[in-house]
C-alpha atoms as a PDB file:
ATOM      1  CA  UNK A   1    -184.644 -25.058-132.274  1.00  0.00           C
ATOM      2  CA  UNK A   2    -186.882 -27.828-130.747  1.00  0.00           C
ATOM      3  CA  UNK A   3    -190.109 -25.289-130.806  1.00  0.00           C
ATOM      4  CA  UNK A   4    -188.968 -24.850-134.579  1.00  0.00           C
ATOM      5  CA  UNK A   5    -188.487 -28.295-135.412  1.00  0.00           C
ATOM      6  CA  UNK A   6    -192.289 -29.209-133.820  1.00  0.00           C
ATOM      7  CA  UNK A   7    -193.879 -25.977-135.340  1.00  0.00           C
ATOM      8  CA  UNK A   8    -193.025 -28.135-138.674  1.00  0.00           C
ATOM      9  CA  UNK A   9    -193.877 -31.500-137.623  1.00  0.00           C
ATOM     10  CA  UNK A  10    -197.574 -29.884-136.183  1.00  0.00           C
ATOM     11  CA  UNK A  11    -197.731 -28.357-140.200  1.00  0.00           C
ATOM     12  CA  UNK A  12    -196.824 -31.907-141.776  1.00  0.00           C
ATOM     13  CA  UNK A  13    -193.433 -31.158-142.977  1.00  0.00           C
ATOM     14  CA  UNK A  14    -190.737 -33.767-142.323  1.00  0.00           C
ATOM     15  CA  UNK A  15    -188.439 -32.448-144.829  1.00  0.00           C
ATOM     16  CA  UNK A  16    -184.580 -32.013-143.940  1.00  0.00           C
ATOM     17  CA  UNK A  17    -185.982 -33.398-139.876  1.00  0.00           C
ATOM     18  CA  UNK A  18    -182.435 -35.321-139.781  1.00  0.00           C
ATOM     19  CA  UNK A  19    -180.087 -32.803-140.803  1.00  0.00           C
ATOM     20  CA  UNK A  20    -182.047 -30.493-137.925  1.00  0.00           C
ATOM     21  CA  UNK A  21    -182.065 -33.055-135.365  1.00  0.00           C
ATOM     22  CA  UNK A  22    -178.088 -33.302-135.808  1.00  0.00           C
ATOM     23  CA  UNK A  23    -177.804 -29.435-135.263  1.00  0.00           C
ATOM     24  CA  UNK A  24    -179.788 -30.248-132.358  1.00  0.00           C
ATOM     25  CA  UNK A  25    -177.923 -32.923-131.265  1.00  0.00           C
ATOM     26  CA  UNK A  26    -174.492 -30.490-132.019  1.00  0.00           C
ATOM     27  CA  UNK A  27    -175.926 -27.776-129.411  1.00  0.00           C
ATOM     28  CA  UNK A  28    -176.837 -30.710-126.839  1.00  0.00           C
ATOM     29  CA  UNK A  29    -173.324 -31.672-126.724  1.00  0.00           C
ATOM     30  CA  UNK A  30    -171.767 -28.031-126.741  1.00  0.00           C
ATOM     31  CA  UNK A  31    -174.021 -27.537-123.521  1.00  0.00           C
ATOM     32  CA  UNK A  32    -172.465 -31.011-122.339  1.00  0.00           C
ATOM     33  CA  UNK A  33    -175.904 -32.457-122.485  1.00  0.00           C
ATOM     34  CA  UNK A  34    -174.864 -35.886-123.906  1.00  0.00           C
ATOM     35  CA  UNK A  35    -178.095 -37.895-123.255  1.00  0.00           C
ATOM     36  CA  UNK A  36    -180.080 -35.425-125.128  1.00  0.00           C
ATOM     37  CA  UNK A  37    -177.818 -35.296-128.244  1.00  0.00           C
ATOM     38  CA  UNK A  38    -177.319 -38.914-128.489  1.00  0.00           C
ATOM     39  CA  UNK A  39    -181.125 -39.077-128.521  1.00  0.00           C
ATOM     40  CA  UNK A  40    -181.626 -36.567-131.026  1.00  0.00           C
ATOM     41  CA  UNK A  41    -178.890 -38.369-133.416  1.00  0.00           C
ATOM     42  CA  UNK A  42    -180.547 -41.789-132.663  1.00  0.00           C
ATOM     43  CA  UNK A  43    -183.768 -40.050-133.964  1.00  0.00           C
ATOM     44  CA  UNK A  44    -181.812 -38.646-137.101  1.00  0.00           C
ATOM     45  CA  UNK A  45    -180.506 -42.000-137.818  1.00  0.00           C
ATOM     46  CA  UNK A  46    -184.403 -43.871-137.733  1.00  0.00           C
ATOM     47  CA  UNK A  47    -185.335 -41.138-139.993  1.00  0.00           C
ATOM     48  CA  UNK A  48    -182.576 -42.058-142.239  1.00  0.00           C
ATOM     49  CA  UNK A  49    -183.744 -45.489-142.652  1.00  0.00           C
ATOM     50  CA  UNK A  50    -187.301 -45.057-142.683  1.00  0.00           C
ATOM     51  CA  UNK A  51    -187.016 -42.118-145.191  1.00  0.00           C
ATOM     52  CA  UNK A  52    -184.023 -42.758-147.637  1.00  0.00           C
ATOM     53  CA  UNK A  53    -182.844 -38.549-147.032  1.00  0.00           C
ATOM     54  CA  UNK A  54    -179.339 -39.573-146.058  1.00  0.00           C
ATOM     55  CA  UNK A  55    -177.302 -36.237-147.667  1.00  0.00           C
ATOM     56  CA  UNK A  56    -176.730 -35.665-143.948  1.00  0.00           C
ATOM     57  CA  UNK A  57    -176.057 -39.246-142.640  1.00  0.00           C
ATOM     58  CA  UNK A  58    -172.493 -38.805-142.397  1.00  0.00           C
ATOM     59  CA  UNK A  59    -172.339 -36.344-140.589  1.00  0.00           C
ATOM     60  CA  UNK A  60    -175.198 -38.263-138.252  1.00  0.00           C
ATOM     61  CA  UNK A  61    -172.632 -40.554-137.326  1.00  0.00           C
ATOM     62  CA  UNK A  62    -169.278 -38.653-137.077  1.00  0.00           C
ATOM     63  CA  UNK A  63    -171.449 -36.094-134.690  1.00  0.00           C
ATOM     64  CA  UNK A  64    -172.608 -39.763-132.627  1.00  0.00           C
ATOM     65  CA  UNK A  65    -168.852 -40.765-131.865  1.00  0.00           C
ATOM     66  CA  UNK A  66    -168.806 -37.114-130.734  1.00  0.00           C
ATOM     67  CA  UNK A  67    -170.718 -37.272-128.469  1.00  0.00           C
ATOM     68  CA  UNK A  68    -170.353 -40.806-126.962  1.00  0.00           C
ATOM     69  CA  UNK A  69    -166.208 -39.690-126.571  1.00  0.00           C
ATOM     70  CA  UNK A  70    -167.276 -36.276-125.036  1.00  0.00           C
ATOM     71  CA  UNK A  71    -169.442 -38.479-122.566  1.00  0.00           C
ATOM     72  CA  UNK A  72    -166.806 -40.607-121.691  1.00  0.00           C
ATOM     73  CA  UNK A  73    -163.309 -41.162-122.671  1.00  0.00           C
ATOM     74  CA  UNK A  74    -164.683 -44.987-122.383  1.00  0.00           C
ATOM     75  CA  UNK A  75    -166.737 -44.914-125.530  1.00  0.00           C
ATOM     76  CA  UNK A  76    -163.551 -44.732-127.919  1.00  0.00           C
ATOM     77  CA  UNK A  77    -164.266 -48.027-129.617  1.00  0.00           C
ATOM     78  CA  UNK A  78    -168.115 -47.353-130.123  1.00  0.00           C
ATOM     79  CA  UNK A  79    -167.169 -43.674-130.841  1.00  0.00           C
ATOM     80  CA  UNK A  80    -164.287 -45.327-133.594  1.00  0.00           C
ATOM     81  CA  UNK A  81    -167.148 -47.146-135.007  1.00  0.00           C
ATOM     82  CA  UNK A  82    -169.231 -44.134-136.058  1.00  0.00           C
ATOM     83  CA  UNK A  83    -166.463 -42.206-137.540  1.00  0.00           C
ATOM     84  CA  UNK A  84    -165.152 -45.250-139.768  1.00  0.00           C
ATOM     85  CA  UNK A  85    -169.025 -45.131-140.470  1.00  0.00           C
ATOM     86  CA  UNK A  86    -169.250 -41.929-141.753  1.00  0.00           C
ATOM     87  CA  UNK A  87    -166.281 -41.927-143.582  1.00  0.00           C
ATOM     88  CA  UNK A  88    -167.332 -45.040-145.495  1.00  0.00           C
ATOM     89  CA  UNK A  89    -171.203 -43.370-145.854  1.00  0.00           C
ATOM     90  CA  UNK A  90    -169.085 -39.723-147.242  1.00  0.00           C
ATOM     91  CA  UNK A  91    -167.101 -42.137-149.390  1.00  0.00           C
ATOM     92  CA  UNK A  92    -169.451 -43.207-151.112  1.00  0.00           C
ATOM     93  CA  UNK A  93    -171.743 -40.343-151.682  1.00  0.00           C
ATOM     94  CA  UNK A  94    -168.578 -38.527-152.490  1.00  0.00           C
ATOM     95  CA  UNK A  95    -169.268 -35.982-149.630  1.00  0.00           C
ATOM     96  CA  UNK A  96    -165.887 -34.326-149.726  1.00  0.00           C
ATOM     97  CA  UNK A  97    -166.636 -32.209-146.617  1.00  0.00           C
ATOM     98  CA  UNK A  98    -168.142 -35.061-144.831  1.00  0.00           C
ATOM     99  CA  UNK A  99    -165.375 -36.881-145.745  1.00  0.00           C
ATOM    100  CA  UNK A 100    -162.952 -34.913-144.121  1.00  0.00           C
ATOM    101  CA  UNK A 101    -164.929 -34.009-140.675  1.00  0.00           C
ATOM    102  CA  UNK A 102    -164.796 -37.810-140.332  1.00  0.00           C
ATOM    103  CA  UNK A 103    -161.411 -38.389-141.134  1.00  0.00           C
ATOM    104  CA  UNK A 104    -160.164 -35.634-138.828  1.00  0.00           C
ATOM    105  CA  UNK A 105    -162.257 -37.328-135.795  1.00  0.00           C
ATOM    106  CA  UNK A 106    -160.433 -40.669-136.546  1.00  0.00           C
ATOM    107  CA  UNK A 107    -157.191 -38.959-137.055  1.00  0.00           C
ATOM    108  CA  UNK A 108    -157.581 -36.759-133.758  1.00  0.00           C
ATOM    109  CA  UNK A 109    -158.722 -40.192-131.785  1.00  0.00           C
ATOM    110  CA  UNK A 110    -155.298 -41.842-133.396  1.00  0.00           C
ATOM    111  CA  UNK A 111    -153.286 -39.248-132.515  1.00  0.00           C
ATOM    112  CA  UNK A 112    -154.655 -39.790-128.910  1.00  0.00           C
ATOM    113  CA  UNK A 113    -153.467 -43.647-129.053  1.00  0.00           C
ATOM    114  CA  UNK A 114    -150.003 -43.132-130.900  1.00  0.00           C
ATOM    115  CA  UNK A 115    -150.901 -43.918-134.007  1.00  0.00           C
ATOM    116  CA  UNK A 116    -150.346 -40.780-135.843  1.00  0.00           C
ATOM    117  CA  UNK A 117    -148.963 -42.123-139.001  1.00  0.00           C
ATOM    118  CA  UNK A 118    -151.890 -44.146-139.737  1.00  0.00           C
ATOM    119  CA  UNK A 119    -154.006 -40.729-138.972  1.00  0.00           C
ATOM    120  CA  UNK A 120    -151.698 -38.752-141.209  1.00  0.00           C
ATOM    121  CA  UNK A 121    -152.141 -41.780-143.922  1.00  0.00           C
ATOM    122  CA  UNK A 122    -155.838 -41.414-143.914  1.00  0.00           C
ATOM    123  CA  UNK A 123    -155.944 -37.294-143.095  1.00  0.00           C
ATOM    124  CA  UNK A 124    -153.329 -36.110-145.885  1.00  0.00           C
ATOM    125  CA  UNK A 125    -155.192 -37.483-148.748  1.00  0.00           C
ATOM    126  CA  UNK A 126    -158.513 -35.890-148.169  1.00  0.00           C
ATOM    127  CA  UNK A 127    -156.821 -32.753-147.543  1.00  0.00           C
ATOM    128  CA  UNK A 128    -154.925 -32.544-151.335  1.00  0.00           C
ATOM    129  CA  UNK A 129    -158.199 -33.636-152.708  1.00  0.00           C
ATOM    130  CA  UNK A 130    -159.360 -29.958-152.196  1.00  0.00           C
ATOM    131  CA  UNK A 131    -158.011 -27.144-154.298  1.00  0.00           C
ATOM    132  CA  UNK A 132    -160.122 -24.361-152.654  1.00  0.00           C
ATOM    133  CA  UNK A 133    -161.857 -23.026-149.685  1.00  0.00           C
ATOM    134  CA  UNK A 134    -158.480 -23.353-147.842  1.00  0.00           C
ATOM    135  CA  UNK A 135    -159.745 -20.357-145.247  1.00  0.00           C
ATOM    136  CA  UNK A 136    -162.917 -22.462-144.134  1.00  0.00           C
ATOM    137  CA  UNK A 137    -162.592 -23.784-140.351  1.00  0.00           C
ATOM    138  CA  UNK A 138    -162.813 -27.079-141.392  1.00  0.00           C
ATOM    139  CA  UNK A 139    -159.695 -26.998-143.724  1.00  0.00           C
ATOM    140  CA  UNK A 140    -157.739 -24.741-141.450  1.00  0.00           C
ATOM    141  CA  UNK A 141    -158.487 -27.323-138.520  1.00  0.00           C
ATOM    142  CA  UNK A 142    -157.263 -30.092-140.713  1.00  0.00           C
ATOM    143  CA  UNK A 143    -154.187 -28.323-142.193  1.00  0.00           C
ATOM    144  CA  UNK A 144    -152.880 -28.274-138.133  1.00  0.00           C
ATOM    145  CA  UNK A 145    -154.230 -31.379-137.221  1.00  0.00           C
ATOM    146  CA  UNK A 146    -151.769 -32.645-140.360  1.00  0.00           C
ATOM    147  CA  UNK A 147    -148.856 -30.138-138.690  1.00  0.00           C
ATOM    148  CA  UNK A 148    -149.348 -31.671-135.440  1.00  0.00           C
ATOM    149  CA  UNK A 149    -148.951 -35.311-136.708  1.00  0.00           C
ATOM    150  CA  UNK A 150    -145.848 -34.734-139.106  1.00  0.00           C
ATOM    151  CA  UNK A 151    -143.984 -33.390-135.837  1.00  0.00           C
END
């Protein structure tokens, strides 16, 4: 992916470099190489800013508080920070998807500290919003996640 990504910088094209630097980021942390994905998304996010292509920026930060939690269960208030981020950044661009990977993160980290009706409260409404698609991972994950809090 990283060969990829510089075969396109070498040819001048810096199109759609945050949304790859995320899935890089995404296969850093599955190989529980924090560092590296942190410094990917910290990339992604510079981009962002410097080049106004933010259809990926939520999921820029919800994949950040990823990471920092997977690094270390000490990072839940920074890691809190980026989802609340991304929801709020999905929100508003009315990234339904988005919207929902970030509220499952909070609602999982809730869950975690106790607070399960306030993740149910934020989790619940997302999930009615959507009328189809209801076999996609992300749905089915959040249809348990909601199971698990209302027990």
């Amino acid at each position: 992916m990283c060969e990829g990504m510089a075969a396109c910088r070498t040819m001048g094209s810096e199109a759609d470099r945050p949304y790859f630097l995320a899935l890089v980021a995404e296969a850093y942390g599955r190989g529980r190489r924090y560092d590296e994905g942190l410094a990917r998304l910290e990339e992604a996010l510079a981009l962002v800013g410097q080049s106004e292509e933010r259809y990926w920026e939520a999921e820029i930060h919800r994949l950040h508080g990823e990471l920092l939690l997977a690094r270390s269960a000490e990072h839940q208030v920074e890691a809190e920070t980026c989802w609340r981020k991304a929801f709020a950044v999905a929100g508003l661009q009315g990234a339904k998807s988005l919207e929902l990977r970030a509220a499952m993160s909070l609602s999982r980290l809730w869950q975690q500290q106790g607070k399960r009706a306030e993740a149910r409260e934020l989790l619940a409404p997302i999930y009615d919003w959507f009328t189809e698609g209801f076999d996609t991972a992300d749905l089915q994950e959040a249809r348990a996640l909601l199971e698990e809090l209302a027990g």
